[in-house]
N, C-alpha and C. Protein backbone atom coordinates (compact mmCIF):
# COMPACT_ATOMS: atom_id res chain seq x y z
N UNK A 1 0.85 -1.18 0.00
CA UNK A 1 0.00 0.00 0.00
C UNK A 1 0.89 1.24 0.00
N UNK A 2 0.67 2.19 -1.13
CA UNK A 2 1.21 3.38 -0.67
C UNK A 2 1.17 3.98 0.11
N UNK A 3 2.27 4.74 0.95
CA UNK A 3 2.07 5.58 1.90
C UNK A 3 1.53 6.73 1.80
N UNK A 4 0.77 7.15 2.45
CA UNK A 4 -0.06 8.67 2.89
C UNK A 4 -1.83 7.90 2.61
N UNK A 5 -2.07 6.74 1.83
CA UNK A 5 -3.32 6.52 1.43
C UNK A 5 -4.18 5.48 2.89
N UNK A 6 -5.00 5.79 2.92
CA UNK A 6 -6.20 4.67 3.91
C UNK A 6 -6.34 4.02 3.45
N UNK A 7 -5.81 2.81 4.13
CA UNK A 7 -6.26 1.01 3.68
C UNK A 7 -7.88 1.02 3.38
N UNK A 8 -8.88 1.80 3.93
CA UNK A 8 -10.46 1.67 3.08
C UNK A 8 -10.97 3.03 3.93
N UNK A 9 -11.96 3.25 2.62
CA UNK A 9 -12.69 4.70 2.55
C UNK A 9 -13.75 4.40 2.09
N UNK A 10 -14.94 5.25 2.89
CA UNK A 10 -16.60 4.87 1.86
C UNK A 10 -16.18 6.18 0.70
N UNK A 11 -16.89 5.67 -0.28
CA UNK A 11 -16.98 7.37 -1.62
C UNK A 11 -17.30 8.34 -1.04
N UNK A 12 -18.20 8.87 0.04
CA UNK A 12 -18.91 9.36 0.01
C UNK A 12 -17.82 10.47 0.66
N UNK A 13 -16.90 9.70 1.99
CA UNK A 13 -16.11 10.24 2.53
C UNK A 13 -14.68 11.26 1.60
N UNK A 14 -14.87 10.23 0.71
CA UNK A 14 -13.52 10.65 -0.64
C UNK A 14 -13.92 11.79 -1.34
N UNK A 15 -15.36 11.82 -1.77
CA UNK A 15 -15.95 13.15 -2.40
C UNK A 15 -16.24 14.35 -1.27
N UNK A 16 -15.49 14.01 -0.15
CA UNK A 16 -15.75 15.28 0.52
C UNK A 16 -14.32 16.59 0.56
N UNK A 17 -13.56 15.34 -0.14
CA UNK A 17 -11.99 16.11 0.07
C UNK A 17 -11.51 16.59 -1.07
N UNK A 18 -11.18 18.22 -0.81
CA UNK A 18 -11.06 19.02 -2.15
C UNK A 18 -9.31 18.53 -2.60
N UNK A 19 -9.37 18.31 -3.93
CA UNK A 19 -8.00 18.00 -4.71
C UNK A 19 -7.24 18.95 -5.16
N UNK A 20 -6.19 18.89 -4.53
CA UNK A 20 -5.42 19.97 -4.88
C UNK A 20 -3.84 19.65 -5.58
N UNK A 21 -3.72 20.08 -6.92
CA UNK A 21 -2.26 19.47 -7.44
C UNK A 21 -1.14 20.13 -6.85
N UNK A 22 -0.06 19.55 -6.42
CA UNK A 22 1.03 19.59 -5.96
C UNK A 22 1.96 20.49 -7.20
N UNK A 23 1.51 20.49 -8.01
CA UNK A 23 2.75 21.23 -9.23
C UNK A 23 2.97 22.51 -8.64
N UNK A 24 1.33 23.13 -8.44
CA UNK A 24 1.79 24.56 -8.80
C UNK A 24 0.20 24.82 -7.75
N UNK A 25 0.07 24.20 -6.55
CA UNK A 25 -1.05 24.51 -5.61
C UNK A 25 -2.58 24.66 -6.23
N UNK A 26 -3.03 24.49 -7.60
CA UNK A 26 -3.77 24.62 -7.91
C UNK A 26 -5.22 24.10 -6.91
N UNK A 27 -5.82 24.37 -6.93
CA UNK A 27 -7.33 24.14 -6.47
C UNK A 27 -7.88 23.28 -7.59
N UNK A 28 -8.45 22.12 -7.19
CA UNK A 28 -9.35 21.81 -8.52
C UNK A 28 -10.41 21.37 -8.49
N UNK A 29 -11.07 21.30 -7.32
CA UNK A 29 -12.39 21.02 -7.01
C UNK A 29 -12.31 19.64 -5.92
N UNK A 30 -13.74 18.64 -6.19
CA UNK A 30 -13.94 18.03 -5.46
C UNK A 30 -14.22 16.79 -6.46
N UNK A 31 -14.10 15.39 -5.74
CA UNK A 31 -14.04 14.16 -6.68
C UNK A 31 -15.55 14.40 -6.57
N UNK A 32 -16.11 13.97 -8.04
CA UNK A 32 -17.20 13.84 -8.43
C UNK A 32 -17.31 12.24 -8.91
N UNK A 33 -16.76 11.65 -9.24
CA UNK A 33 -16.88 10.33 -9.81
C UNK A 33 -15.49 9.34 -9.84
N UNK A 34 -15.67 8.30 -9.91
CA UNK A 34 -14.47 7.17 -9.93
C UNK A 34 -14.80 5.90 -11.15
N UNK A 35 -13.44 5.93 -11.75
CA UNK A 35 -13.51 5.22 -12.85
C UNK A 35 -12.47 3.54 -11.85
N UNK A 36 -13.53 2.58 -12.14
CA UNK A 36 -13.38 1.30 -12.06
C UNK A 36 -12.78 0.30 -12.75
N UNK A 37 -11.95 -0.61 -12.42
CA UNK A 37 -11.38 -1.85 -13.69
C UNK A 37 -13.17 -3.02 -12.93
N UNK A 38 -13.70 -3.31 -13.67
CA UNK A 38 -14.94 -3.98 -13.19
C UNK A 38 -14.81 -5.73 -12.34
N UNK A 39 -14.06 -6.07 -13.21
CA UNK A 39 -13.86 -7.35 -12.90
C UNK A 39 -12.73 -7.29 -11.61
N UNK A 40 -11.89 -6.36 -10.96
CA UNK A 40 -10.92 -6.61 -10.07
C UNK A 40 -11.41 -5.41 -9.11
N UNK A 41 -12.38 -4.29 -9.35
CA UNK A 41 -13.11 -3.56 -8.23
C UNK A 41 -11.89 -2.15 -8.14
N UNK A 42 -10.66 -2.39 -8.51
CA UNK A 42 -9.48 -1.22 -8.47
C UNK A 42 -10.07 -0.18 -9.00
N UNK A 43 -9.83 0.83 -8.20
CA UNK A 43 -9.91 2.38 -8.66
C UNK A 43 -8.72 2.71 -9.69
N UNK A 44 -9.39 3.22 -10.90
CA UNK A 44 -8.61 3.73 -12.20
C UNK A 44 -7.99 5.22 -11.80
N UNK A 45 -9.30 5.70 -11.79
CA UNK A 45 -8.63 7.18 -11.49
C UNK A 45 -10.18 8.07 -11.00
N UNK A 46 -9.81 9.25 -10.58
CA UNK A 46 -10.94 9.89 -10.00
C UNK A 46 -10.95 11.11 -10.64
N UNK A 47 -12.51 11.65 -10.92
CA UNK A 47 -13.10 12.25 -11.57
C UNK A 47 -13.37 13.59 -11.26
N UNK A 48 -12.86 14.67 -11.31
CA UNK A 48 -12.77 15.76 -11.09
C UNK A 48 -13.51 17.02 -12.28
N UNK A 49 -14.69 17.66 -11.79
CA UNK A 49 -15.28 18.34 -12.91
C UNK A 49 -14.56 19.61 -12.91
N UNK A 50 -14.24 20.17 -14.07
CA UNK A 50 -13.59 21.67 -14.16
C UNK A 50 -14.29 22.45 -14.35
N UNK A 51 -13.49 23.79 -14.54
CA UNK A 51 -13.93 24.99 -14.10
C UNK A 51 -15.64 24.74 -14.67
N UNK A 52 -17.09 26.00 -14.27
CA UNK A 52 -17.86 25.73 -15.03
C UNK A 52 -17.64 27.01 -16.45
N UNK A 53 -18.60 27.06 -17.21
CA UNK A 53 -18.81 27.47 -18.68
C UNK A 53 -19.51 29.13 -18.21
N UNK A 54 -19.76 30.07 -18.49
CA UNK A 54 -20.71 31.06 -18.37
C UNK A 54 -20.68 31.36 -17.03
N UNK A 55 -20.34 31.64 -15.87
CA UNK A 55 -20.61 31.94 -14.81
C UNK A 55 -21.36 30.84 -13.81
N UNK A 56 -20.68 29.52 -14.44
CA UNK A 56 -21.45 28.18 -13.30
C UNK A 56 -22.73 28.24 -13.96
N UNK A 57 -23.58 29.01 -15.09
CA UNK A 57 -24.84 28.61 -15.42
C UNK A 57 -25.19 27.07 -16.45
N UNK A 58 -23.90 27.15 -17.22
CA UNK A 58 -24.00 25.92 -18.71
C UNK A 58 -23.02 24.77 -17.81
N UNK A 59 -23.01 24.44 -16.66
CA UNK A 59 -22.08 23.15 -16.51
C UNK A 59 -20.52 23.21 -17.10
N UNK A 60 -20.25 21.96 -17.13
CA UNK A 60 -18.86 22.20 -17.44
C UNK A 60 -18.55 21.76 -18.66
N UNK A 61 -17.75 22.34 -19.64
CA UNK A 61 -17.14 22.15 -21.08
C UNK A 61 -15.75 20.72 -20.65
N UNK A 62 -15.33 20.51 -19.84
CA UNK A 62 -14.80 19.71 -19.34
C UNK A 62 -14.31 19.16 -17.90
N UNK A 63 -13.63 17.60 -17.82
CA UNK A 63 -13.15 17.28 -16.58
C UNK A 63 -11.64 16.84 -16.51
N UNK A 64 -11.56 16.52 -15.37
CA UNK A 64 -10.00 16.31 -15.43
C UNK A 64 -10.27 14.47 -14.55
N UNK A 65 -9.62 13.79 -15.02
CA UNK A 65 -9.44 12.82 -15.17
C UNK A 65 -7.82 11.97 -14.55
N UNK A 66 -8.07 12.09 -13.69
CA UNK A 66 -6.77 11.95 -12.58
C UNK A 66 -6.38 10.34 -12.71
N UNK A 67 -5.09 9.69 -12.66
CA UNK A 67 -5.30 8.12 -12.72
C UNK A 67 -4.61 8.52 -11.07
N UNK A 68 -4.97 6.87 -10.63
CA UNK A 68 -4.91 6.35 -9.49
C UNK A 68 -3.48 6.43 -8.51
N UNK A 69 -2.48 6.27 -9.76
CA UNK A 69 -0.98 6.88 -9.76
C UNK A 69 -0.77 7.90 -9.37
N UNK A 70 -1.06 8.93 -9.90
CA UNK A 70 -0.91 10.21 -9.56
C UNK A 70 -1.16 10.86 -8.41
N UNK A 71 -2.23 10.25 -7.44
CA UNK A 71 -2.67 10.54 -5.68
C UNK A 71 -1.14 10.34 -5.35
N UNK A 72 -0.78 11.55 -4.23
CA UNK A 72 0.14 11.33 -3.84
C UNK A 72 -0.09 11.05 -2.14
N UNK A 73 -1.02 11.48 -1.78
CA UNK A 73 -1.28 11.44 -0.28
C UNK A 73 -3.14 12.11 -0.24
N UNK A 74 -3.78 10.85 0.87
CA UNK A 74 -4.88 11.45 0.69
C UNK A 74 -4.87 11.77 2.24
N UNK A 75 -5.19 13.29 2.64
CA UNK A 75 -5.08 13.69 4.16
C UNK A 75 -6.44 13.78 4.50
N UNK A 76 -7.18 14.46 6.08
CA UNK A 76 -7.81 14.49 6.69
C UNK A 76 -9.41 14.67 5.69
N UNK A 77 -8.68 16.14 4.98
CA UNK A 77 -9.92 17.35 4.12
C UNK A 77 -9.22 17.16 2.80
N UNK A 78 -8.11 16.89 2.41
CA UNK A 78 -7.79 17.26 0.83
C UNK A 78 -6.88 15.90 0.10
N UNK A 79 -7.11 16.12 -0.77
CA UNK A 79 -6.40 15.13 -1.76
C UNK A 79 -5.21 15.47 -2.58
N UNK A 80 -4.02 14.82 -2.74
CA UNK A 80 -2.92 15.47 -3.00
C UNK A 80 -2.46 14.89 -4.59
N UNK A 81 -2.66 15.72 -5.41
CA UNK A 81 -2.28 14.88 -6.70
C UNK A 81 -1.54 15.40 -7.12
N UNK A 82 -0.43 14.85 -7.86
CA UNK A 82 0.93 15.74 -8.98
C UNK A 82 0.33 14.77 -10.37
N UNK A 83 -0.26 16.29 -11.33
CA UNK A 83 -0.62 16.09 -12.46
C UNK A 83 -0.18 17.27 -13.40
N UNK A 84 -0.18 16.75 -14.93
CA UNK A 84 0.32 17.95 -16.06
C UNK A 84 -1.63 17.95 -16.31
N UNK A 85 -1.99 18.84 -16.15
CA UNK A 85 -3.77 19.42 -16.13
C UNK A 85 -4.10 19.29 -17.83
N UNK A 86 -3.05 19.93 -18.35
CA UNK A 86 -3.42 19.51 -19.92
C UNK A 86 -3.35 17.79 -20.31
N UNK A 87 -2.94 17.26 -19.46
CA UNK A 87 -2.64 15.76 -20.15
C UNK A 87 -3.71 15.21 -19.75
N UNK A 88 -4.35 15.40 -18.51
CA UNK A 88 -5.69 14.90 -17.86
C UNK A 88 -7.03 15.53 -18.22
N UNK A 89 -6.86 16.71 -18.69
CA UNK A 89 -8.11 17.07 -19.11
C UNK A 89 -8.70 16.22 -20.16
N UNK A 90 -10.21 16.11 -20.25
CA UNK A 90 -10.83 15.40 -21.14
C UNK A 90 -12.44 16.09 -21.65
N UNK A 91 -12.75 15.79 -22.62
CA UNK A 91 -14.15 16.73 -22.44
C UNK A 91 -15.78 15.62 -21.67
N UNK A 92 -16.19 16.51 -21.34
CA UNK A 92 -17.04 16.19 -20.40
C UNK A 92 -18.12 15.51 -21.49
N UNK A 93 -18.46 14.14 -20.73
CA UNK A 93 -19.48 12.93 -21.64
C UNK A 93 -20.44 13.32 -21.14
N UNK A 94 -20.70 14.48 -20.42
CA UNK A 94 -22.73 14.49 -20.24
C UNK A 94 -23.22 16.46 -19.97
């Protein structure tokens, strides 16, 4: 097990902790979703929605898409990721 991570977490607890990248302190919100391998239950990576479109009225034009690697430490309130934001961004499927 990597160090800084909890041997088990409910989601509910994980979507409460805001993610913040280690590069350059960015803020990036809060996990909104988790991508699954189905057959082995492993967390892929976690789902982070970006900025919104219009003033938060049109949702978001995209998300950022974190893999499971990249968590570097998950603490009390925040989540610690070292990511390149352009390589993870993806456009938003809904």
């Amino acid at each position: 097990m990597r160090e800084g991570l909890r041997k088990d977490m409910r989601f509910c607890k994980f979507g409460e902790k805001e993610v913040i990248n280690i590069c350059d302190g960015e803020k990036l919100g809060y996990v909104e979703d988790l991508e699954f391998e189905v057959c082995s239950g492993k967390i892929k990576s976690i789902i982070v929605p970006g900025p919104c479109k219009f003033f938060g009225i049109l949702g978001n034009e995209y998300e950022y898409c974190i893999a499971y690697e990249q968590i570097r430490r998950v603490g009390s309130d925040v989540i610690l990721v070292e990511v390149d934001l352009e390589k993870c961004k993806r456009k938003n499927k809904y």
